[in-house]
C-alpha atoms as a PDB file:
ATOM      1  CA  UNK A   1      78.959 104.709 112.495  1.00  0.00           C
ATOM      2  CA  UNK A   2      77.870 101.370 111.271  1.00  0.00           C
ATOM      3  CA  UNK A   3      79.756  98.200 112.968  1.00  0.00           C
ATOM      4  CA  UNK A   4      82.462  96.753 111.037  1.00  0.00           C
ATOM      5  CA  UNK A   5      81.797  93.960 108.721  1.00  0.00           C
ATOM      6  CA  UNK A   6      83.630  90.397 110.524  1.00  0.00           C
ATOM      7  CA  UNK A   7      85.321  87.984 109.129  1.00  0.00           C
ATOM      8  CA  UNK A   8      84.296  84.652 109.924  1.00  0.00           C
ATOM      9  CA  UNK A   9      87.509  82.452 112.151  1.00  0.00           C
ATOM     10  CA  UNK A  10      88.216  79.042 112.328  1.00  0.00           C
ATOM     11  CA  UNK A  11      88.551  77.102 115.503  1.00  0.00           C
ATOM     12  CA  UNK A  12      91.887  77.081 117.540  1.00  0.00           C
ATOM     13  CA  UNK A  13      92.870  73.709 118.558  1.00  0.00           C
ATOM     14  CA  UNK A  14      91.925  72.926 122.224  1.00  0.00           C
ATOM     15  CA  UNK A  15      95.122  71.507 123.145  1.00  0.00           C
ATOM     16  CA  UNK A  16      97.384  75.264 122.370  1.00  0.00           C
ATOM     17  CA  UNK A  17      94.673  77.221 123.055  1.00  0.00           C
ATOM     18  CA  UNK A  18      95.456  80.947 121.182  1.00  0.00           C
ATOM     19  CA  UNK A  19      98.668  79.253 119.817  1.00  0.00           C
ATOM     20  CA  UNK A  20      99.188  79.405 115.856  1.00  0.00           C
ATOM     21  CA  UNK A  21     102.978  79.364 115.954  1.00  0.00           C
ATOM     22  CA  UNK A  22     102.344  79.591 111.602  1.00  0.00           C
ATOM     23  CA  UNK A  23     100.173  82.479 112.304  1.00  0.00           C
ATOM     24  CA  UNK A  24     102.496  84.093 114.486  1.00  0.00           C
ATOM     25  CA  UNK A  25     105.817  83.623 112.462  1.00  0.00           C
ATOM     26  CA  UNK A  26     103.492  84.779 109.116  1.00  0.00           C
ATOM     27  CA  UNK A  27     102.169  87.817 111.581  1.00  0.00           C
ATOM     28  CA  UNK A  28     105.469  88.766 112.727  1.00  0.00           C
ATOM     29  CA  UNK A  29     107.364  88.110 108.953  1.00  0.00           C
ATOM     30  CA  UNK A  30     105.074  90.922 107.801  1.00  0.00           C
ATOM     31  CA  UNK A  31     105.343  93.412 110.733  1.00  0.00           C
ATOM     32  CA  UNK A  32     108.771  93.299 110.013  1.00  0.00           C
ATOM     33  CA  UNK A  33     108.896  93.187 106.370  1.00  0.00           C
ATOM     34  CA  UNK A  34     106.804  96.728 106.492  1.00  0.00           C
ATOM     35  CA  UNK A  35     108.634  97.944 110.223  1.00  0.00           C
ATOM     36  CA  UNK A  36     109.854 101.092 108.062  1.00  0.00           C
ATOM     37  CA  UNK A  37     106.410 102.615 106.543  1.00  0.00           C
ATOM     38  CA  UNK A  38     104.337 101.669 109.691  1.00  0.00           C
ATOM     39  CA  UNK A  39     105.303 104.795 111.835  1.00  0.00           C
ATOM     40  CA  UNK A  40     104.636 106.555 108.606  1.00  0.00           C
ATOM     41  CA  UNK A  41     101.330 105.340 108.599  1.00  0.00           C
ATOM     42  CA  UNK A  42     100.537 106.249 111.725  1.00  0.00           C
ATOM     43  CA  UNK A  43     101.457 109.717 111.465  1.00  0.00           C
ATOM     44  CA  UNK A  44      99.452 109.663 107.849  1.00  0.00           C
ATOM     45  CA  UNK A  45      96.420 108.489 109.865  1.00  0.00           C
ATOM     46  CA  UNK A  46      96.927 111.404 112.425  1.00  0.00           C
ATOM     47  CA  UNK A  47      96.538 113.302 109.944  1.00  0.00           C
ATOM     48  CA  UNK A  48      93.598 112.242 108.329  1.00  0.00           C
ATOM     49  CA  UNK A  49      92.063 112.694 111.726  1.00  0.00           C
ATOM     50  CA  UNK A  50      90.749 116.234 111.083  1.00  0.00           C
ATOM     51  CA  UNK A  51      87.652 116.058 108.519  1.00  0.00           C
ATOM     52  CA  UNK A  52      88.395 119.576 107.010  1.00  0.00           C
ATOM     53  CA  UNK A  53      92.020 117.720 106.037  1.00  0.00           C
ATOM     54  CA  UNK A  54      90.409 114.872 104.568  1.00  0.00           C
ATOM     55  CA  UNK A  55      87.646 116.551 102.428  1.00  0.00           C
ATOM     56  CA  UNK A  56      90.445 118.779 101.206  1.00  0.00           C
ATOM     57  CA  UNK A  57      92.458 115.628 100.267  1.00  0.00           C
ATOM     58  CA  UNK A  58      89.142 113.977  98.376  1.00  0.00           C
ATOM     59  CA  UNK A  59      88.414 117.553  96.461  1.00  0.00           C
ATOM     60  CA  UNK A  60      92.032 117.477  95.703  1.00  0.00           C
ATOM     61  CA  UNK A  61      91.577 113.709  94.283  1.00  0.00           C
ATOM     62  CA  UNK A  62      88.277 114.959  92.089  1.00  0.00           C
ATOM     63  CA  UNK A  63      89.296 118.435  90.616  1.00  0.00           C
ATOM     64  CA  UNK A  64      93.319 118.091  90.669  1.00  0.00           C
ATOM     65  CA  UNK A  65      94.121 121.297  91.830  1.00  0.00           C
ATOM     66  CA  UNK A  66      92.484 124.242  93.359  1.00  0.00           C
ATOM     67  CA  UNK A  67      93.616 127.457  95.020  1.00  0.00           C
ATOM     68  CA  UNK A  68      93.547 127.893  98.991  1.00  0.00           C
ATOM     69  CA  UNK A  69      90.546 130.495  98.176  1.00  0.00           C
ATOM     70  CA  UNK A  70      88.408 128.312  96.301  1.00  0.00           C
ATOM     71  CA  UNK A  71      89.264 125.385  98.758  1.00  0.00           C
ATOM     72  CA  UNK A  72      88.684 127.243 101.524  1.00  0.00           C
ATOM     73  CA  UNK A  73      84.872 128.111  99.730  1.00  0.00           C
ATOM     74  CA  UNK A  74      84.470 124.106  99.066  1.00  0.00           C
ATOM     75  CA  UNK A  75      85.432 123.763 102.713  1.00  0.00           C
ATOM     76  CA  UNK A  76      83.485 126.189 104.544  1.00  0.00           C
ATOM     77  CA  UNK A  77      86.350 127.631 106.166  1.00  0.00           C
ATOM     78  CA  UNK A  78      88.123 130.802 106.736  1.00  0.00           C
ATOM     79  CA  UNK A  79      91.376 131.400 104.011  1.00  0.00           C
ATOM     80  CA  UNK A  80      93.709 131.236 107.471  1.00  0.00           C
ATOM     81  CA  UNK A  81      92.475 128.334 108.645  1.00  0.00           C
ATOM     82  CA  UNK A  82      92.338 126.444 104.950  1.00  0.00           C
ATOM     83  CA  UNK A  83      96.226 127.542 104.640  1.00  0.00           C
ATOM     84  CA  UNK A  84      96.791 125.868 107.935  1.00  0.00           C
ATOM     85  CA  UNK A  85      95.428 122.786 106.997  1.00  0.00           C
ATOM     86  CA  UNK A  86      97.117 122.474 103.697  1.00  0.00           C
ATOM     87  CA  UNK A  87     100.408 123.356 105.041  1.00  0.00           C
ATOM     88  CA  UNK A  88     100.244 120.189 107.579  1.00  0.00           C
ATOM     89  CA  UNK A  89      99.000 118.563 104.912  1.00  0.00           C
ATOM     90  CA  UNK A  90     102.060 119.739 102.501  1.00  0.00           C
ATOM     91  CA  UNK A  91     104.932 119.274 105.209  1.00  0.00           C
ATOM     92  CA  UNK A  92     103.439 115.312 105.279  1.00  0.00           C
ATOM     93  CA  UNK A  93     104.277 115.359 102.135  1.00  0.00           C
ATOM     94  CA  UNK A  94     100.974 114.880 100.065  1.00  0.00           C
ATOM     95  CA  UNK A  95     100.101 118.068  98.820  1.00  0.00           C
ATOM     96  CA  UNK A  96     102.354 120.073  96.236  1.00  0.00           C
ATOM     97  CA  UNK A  97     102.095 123.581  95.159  1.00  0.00           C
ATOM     98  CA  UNK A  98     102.198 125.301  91.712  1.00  0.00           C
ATOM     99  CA  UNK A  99     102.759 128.932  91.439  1.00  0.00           C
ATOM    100  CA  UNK A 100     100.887 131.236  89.194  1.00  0.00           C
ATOM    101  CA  UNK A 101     101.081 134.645  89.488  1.00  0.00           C
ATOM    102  CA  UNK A 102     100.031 135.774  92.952  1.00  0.00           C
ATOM    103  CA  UNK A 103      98.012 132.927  92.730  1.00  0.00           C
ATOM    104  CA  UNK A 104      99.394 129.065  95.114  1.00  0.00           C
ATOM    105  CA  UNK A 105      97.259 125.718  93.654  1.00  0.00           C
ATOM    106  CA  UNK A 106      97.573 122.570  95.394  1.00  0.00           C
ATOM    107  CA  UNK A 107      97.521 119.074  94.598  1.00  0.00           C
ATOM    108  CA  UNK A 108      97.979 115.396  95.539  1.00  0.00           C
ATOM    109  CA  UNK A 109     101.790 114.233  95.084  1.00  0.00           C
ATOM    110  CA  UNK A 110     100.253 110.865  95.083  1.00  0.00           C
ATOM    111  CA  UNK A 111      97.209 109.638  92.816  1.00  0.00           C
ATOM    112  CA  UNK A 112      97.211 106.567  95.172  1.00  0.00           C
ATOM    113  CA  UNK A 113      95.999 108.561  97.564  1.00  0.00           C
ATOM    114  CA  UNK A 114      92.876 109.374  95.731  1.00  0.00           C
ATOM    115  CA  UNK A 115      92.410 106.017  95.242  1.00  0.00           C
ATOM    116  CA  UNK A 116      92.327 104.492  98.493  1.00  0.00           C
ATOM    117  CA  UNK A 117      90.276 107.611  99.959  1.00  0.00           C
ATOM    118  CA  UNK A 118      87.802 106.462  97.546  1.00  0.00           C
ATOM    119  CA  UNK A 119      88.481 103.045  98.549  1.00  0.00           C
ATOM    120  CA  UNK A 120      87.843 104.135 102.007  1.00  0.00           C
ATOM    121  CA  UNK A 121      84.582 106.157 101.253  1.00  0.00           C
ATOM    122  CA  UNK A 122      83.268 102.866  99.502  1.00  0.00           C
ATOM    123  CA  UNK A 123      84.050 100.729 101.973  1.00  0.00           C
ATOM    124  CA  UNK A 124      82.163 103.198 104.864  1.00  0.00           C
ATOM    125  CA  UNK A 125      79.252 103.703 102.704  1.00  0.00           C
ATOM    126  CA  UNK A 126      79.129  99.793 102.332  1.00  0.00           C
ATOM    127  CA  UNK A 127      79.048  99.057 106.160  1.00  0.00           C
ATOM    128  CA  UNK A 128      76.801 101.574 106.878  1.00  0.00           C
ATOM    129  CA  UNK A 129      73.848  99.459 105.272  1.00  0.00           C
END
């Protein structure tokens, strides 16, 4: 993977060396503003940490819904092990289900979520220039 864009600093003054007390107080106003959601985040990121999950969440984002069989053909991946990831991916709370028949389609809950995987594919296929 490509390095990370930077972000250019300024200076610290020499006298407080690593000392911003603004910086801090603004750092530490919005760790706490957004204490609630950043566990949640974490365990959102866990999950995004298995590429069969994400690529199911990006399809998802693209063709709306889609039934574990024809994900797990998109995917590459047995029905079983499709159903698996879906259901962690359900239980976190960003899939739904529709029932038709015999038939289960899933979806995003969230159409933020497509966005900022797409945000997030755009910003990785920008960096890797």
């Amino acid at each position: 993977m490509a390095p990370m864009a930077k972000r250019q600093l300024t200076k610290q003054s020499k006298n407080e060396p690593g000392f911003d007390r603004g910086g801090i107080a603004r750092a530490r106003a919005f760790l706490d503003a957004h204490a609630a959601a950043i566990p949640e985040m974490a365990g959102f990121y866990k999950l995004l940490a298995n590429p069969a999950r994400v690529k199911a969440l990006l399809v998802l984002g693209r063709i709306e819904r889609m039934c574990v069989g024809d994900l797990a053909q998109v995917l590459g991946l047995s029905i079983a092990a499709t159903s698996q990831q879906l259901r962690m991916l359900r239980e976190g709370g960003w899939l739904g289900t529709v029932v038709e028949g015999k038939q289960v389609f899933y979806f995003l809950t969230e159409l933020g979520l497509k966005e900022a995987l797409e945000g997030d594919l755009r910003l990785l296929r920008k960096n890797a220039r």
